[in-house]
PDB file of N, CA and C in Angstrom:
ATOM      1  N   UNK A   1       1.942  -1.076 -10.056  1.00  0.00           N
ATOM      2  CA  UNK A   1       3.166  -0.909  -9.331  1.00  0.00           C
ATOM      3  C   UNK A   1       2.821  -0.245  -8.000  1.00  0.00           C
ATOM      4  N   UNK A   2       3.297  -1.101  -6.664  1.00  0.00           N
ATOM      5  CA  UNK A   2       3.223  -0.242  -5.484  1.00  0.00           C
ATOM      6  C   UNK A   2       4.185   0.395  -5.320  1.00  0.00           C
ATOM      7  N   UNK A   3       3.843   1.749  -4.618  1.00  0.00           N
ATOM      8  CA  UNK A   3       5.440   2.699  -4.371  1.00  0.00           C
ATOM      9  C   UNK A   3       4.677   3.843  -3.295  1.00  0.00           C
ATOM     10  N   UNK A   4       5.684   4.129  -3.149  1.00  0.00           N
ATOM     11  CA  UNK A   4       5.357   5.285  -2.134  1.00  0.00           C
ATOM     12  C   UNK A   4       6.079   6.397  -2.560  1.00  0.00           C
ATOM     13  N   UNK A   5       4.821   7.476  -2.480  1.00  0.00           N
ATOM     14  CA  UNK A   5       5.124   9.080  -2.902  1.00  0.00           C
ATOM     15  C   UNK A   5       4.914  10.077  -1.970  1.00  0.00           C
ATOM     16  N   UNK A   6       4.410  11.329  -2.172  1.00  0.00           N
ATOM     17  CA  UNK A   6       4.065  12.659  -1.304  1.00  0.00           C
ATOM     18  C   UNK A   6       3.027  13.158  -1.133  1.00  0.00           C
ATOM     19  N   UNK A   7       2.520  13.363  -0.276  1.00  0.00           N
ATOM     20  CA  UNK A   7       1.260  13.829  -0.255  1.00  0.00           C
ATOM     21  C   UNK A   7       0.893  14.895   0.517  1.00  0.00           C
ATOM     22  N   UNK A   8       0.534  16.739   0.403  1.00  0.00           N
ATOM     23  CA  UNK A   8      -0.114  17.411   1.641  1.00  0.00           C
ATOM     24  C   UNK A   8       1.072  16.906   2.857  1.00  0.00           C
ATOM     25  N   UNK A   9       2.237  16.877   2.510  1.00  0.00           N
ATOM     26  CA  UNK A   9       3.483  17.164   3.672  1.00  0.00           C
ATOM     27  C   UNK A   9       4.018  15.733   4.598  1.00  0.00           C
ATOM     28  N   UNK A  10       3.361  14.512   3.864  1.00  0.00           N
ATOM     29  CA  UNK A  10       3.895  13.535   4.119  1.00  0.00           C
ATOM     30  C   UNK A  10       3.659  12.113   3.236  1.00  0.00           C
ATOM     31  N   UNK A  11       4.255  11.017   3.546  1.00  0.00           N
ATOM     32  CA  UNK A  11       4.534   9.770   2.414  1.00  0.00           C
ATOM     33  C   UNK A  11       3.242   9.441   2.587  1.00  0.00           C
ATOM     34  N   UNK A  12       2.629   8.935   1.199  1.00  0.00           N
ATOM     35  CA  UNK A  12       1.369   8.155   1.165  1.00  0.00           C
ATOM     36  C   UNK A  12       1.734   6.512   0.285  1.00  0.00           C
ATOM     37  N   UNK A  13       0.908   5.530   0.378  1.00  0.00           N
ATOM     38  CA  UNK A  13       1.591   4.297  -0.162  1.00  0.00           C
ATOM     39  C   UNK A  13       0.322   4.290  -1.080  1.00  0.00           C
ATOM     40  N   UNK A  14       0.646   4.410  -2.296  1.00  0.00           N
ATOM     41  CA  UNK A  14      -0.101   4.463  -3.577  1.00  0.00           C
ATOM     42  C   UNK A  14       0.324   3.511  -4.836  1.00  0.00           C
ATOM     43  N   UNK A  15      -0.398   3.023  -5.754  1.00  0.00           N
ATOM     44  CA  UNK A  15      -0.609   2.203  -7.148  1.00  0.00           C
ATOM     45  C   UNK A  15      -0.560   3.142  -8.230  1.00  0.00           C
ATOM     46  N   UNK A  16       0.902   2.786  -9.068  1.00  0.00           N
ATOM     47  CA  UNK A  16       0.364   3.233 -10.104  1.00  0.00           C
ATOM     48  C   UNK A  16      -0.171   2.459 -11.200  1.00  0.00           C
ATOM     49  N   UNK A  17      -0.649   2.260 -11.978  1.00  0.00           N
ATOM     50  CA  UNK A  17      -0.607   1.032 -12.942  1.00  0.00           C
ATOM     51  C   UNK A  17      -0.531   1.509 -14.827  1.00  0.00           C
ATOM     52  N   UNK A  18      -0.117   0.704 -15.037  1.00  0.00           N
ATOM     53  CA  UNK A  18       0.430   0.866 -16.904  1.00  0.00           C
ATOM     54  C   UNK A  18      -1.059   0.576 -17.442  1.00  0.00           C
ATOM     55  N   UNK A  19      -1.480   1.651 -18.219  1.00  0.00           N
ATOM     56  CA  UNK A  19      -2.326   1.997 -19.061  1.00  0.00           C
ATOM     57  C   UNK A  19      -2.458   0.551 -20.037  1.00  0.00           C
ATOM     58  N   UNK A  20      -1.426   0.486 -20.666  1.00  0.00           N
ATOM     59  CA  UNK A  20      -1.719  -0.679 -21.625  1.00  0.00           C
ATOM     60  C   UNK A  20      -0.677  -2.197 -21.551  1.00  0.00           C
ATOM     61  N   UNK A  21      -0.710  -2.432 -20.043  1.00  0.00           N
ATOM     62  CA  UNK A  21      -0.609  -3.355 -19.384  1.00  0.00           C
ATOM     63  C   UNK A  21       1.258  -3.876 -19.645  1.00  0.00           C
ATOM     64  N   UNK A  22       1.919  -2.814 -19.996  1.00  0.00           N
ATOM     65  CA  UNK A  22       3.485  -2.955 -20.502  1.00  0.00           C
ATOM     66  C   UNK A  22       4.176  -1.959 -19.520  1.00  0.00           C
ATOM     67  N   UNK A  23       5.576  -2.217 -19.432  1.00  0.00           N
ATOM     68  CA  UNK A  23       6.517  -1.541 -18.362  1.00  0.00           C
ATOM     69  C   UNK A  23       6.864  -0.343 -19.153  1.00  0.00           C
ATOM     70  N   UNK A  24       6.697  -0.168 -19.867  1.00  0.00           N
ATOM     71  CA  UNK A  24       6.629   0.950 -20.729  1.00  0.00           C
ATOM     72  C   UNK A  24       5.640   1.871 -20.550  1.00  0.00           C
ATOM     73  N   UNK A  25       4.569   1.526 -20.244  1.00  0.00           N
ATOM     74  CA  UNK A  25       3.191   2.340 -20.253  1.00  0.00           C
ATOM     75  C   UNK A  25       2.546   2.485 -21.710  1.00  0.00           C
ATOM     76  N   UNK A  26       1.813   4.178 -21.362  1.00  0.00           N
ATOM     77  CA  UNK A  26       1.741   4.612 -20.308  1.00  0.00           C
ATOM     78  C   UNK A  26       1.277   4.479 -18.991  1.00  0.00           C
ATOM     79  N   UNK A  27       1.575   5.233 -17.536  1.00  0.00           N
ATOM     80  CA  UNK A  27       1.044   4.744 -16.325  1.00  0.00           C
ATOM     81  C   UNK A  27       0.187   5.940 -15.824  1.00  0.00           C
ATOM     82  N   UNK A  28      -0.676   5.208 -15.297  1.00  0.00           N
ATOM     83  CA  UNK A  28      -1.987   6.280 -14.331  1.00  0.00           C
ATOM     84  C   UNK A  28      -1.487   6.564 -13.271  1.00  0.00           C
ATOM     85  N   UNK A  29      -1.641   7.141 -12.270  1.00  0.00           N
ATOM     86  CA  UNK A  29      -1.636   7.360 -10.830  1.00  0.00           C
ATOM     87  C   UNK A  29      -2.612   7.170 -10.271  1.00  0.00           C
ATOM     88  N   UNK A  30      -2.792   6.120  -9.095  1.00  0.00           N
ATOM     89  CA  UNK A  30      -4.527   5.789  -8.523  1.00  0.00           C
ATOM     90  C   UNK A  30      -4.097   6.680  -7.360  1.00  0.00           C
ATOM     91  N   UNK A  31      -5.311   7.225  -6.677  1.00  0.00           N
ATOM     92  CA  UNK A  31      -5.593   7.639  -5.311  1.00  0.00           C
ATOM     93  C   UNK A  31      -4.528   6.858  -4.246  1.00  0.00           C
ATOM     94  N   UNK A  32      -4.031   7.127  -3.569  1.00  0.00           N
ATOM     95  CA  UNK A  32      -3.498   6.422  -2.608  1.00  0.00           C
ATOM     96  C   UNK A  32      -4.415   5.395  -1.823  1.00  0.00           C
ATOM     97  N   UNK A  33      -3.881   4.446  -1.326  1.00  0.00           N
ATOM     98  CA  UNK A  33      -4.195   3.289  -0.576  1.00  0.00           C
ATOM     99  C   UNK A  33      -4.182   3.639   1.164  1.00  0.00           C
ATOM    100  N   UNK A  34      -2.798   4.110   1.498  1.00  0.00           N
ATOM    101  CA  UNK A  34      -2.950   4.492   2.638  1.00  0.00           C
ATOM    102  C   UNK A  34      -2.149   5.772   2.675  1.00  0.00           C
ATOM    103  N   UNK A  35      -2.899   6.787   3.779  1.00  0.00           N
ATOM    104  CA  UNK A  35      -1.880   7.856   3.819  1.00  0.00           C
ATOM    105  C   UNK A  35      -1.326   8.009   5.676  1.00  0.00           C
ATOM    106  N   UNK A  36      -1.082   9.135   6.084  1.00  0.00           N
ATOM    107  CA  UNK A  36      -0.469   9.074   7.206  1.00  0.00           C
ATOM    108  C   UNK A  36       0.761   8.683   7.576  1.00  0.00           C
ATOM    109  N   UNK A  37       1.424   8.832   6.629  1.00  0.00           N
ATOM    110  CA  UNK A  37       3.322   9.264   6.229  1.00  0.00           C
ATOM    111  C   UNK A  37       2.913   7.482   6.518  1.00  0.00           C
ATOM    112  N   UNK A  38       3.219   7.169   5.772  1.00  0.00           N
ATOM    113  CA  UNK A  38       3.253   5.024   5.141  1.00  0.00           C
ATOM    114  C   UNK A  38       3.958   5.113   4.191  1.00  0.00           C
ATOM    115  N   UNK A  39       4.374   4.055   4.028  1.00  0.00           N
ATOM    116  CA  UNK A  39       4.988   3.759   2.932  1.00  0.00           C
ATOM    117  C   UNK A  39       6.048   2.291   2.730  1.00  0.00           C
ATOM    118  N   UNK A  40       6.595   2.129   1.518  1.00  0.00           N
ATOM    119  CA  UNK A  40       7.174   0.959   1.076  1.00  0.00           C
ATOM    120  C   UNK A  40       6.947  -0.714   1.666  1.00  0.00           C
ATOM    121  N   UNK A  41       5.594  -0.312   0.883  1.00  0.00           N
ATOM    122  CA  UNK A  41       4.764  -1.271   1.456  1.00  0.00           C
ATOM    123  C   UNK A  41       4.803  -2.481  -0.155  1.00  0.00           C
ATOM    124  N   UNK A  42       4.851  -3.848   0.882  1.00  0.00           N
ATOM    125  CA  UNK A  42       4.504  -4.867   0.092  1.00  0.00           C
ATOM    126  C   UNK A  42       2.732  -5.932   0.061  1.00  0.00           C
ATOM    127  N   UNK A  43       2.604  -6.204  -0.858  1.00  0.00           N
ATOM    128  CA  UNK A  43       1.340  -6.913  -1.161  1.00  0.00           C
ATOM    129  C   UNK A  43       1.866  -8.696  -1.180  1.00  0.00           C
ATOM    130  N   UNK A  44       1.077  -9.222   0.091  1.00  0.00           N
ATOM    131  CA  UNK A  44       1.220 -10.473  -0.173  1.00  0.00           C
ATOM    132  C   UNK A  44       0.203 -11.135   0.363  1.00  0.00           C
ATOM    133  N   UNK A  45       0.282 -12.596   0.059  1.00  0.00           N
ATOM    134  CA  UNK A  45      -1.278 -13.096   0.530  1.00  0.00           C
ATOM    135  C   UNK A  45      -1.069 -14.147   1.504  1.00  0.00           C
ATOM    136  N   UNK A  46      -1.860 -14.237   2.435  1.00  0.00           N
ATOM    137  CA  UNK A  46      -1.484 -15.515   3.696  1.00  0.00           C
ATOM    138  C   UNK A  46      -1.812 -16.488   3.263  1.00  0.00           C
ATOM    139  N   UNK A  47      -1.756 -17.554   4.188  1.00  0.00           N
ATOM    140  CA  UNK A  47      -1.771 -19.135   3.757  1.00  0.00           C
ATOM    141  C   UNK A  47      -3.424 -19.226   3.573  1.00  0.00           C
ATOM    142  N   UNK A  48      -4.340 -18.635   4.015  1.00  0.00           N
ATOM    143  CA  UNK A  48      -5.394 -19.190   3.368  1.00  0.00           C
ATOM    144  C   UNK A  48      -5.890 -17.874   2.328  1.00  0.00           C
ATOM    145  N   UNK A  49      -5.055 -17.512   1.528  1.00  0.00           N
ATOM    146  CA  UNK A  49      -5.444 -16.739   0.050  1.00  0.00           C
ATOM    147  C   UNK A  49      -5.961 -14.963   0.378  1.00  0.00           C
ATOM    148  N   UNK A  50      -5.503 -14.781   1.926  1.00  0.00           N
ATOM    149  CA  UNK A  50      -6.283 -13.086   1.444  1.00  0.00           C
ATOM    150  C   UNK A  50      -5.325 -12.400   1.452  1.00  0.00           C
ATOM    151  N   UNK A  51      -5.178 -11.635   0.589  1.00  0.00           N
ATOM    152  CA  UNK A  51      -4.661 -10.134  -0.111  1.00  0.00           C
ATOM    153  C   UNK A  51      -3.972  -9.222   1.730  1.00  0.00           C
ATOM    154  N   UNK A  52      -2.674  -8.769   1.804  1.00  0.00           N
ATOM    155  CA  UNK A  52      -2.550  -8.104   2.823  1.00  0.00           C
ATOM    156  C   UNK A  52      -1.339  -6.733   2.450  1.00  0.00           C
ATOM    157  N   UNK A  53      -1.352  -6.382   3.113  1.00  0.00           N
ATOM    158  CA  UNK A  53      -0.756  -4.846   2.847  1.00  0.00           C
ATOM    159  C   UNK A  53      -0.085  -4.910   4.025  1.00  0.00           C
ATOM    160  N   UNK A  54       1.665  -4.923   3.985  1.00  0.00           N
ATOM    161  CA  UNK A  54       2.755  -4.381   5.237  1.00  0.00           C
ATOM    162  C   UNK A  54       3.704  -3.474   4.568  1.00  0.00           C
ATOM    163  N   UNK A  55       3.402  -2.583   5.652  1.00  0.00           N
ATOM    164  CA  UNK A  55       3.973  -0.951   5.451  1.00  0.00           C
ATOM    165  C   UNK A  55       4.598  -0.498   6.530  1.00  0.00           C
ATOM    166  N   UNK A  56       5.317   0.310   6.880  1.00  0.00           N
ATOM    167  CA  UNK A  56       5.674   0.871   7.627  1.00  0.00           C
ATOM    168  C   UNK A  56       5.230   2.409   7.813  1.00  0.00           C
ATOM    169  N   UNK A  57       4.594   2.824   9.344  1.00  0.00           N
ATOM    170  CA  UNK A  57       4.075   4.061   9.511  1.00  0.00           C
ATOM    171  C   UNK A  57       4.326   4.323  10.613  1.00  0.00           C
ATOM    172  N   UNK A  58       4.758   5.256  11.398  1.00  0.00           N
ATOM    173  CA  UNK A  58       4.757   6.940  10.380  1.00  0.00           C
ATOM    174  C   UNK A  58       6.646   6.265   9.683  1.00  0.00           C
ATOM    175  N   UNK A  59       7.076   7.582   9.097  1.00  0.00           N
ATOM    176  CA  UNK A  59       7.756   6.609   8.223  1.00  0.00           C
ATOM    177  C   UNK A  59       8.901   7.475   8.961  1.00  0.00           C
ATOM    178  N   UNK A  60       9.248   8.549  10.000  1.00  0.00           N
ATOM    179  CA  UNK A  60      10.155   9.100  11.004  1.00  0.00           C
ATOM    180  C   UNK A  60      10.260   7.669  11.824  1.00  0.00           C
ATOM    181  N   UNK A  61      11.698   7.511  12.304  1.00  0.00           N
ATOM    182  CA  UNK A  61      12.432   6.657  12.884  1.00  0.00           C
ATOM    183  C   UNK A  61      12.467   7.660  14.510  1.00  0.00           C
ATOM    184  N   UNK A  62      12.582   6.833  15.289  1.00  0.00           N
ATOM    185  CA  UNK A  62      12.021   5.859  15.828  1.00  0.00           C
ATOM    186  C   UNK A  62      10.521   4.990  16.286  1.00  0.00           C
ATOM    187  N   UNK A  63       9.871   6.275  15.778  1.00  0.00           N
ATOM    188  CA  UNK A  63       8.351   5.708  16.321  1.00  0.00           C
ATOM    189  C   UNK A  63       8.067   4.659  15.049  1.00  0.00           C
ATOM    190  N   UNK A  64       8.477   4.706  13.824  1.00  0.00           N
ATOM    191  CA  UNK A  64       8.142   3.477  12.452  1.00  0.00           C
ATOM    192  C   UNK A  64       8.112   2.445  13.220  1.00  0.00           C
ATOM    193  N   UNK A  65       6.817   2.056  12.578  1.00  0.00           N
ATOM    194  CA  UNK A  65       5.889   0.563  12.952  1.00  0.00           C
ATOM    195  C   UNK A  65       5.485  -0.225  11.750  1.00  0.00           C
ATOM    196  N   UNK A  66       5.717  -1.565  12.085  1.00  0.00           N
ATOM    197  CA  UNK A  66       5.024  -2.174  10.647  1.00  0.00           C
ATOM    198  C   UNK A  66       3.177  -2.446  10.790  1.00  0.00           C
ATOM    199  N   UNK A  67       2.380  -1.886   9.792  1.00  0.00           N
ATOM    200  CA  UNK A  67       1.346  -1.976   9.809  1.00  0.00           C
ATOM    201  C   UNK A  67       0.903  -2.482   8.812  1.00  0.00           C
ATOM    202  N   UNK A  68      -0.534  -3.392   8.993  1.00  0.00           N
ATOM    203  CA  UNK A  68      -0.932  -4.467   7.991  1.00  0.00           C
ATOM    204  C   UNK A  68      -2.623  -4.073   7.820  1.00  0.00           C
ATOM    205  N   UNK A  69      -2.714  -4.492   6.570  1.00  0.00           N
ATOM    206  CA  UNK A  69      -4.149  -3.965   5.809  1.00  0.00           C
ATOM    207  C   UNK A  69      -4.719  -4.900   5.330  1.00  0.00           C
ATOM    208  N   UNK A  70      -6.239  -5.656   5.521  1.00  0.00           N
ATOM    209  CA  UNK A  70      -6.528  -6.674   4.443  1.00  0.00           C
ATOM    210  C   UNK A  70      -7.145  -6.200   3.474  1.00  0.00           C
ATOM    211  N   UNK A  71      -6.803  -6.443   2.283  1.00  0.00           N
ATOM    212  CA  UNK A  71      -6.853  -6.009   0.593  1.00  0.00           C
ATOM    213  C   UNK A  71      -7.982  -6.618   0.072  1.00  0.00           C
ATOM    214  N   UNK A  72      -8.670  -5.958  -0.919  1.00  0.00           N
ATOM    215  CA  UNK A  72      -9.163  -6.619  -2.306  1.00  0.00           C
ATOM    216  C   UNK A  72      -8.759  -6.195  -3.157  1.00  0.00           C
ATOM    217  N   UNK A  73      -8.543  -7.483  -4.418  1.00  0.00           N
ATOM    218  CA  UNK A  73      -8.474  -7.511  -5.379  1.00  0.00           C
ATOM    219  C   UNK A  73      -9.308  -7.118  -6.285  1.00  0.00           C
ATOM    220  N   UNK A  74      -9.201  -5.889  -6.836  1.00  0.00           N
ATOM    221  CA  UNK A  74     -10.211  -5.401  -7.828  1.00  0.00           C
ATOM    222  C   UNK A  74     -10.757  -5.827  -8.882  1.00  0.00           C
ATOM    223  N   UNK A  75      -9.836  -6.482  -9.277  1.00  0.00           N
ATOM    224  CA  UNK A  75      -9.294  -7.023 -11.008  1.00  0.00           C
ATOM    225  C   UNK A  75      -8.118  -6.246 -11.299  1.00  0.00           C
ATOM    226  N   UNK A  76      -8.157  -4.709 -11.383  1.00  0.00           N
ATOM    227  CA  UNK A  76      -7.409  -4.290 -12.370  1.00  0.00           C
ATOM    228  C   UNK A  76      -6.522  -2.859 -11.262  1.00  0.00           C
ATOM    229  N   UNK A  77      -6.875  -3.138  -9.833  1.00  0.00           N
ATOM    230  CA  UNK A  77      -6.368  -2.789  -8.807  1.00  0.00           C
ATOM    231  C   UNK A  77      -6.262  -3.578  -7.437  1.00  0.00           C
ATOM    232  N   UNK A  78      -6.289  -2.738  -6.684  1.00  0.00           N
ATOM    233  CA  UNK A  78      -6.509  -3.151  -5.081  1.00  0.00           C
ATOM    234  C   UNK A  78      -7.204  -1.904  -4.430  1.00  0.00           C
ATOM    235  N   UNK A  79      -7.613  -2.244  -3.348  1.00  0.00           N
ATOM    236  CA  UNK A  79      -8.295  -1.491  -2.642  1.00  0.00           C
ATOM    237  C   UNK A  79      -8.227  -2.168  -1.066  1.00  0.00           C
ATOM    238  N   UNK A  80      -8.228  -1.181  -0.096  1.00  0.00           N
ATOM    239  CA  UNK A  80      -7.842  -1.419   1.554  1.00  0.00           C
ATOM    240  C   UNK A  80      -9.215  -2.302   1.788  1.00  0.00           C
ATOM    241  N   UNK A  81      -9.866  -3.016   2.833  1.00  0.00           N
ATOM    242  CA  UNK A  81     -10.685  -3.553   3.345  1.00  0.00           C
ATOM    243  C   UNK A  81     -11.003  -3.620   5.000  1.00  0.00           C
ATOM    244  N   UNK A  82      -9.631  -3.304   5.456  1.00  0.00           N
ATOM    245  CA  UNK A  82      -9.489  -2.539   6.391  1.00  0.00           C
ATOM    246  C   UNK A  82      -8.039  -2.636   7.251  1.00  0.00           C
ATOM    247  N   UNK A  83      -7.743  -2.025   8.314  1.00  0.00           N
ATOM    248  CA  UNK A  83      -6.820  -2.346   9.053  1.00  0.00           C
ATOM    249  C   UNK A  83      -6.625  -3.484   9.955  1.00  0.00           C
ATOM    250  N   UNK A  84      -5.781  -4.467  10.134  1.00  0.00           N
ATOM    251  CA  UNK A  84      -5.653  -4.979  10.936  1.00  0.00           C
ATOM    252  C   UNK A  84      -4.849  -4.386  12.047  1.00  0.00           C
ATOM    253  N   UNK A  85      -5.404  -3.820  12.678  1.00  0.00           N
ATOM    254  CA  UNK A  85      -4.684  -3.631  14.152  1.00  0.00           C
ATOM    255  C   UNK A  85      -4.238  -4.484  14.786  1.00  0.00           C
ATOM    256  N   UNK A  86      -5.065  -5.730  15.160  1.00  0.00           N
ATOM    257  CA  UNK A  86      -4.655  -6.798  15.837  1.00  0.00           C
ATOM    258  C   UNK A  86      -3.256  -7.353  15.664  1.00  0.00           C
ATOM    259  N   UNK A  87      -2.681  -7.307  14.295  1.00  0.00           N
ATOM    260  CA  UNK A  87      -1.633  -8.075  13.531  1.00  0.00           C
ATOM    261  C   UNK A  87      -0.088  -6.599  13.446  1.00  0.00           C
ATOM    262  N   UNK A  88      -0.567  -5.432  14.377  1.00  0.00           N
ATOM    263  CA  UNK A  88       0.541  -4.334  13.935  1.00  0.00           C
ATOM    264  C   UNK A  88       1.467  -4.609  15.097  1.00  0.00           C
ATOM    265  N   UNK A  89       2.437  -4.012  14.692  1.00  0.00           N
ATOM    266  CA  UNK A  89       3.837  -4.319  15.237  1.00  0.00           C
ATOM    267  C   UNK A  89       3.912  -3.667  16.423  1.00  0.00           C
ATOM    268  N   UNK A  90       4.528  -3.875  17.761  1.00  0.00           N
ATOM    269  CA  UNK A  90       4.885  -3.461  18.965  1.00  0.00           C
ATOM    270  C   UNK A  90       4.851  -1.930  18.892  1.00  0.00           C
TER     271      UNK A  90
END
């Protein structure tokens, strides 16, 4: 599950995932993915199959920007691969 929580005084966009693979759990908490007040971020993949991360950062209005991450697929997570700057919002 992606979601965004708290971290050291601002939003971080973190995974949790169900222990024994049910909505029930139980669930772990992984390390965060990205920090630097981010958050409510979605996972989707472009037309030729790679893994991407859009979030919005810092997550104070007016400066919030949408920012994009290319992902790997772990198996049994994700993990950042890096930022796309090129692809972030005005």
């Amino acid at each position: 599950m992606l979601w965004s929580s708290y971290e050291s005084g601002s939003y971080v966009q973190t995974i949790a995932r169900s222990i024994t693979g049910k909505l029930e759990g139980p669930w772990e908490q992984l390390p965060p993915l990205v920090k630097g007040d981010s958050g409510h971020g979605m996972l989707f993949r472009t037309f030729e199959g790679t893994w991407m991360l859009i979030l919005h950062q810092p997550f104070k209005m007016p400066e919030s920007r949408c920012k994009l991450y290319e992902m790997e697929d772990t198996g049994d997570s994700f993990k950042v691969v890096r930022e796309r700057e090129d692809l972030h919002g005005p």
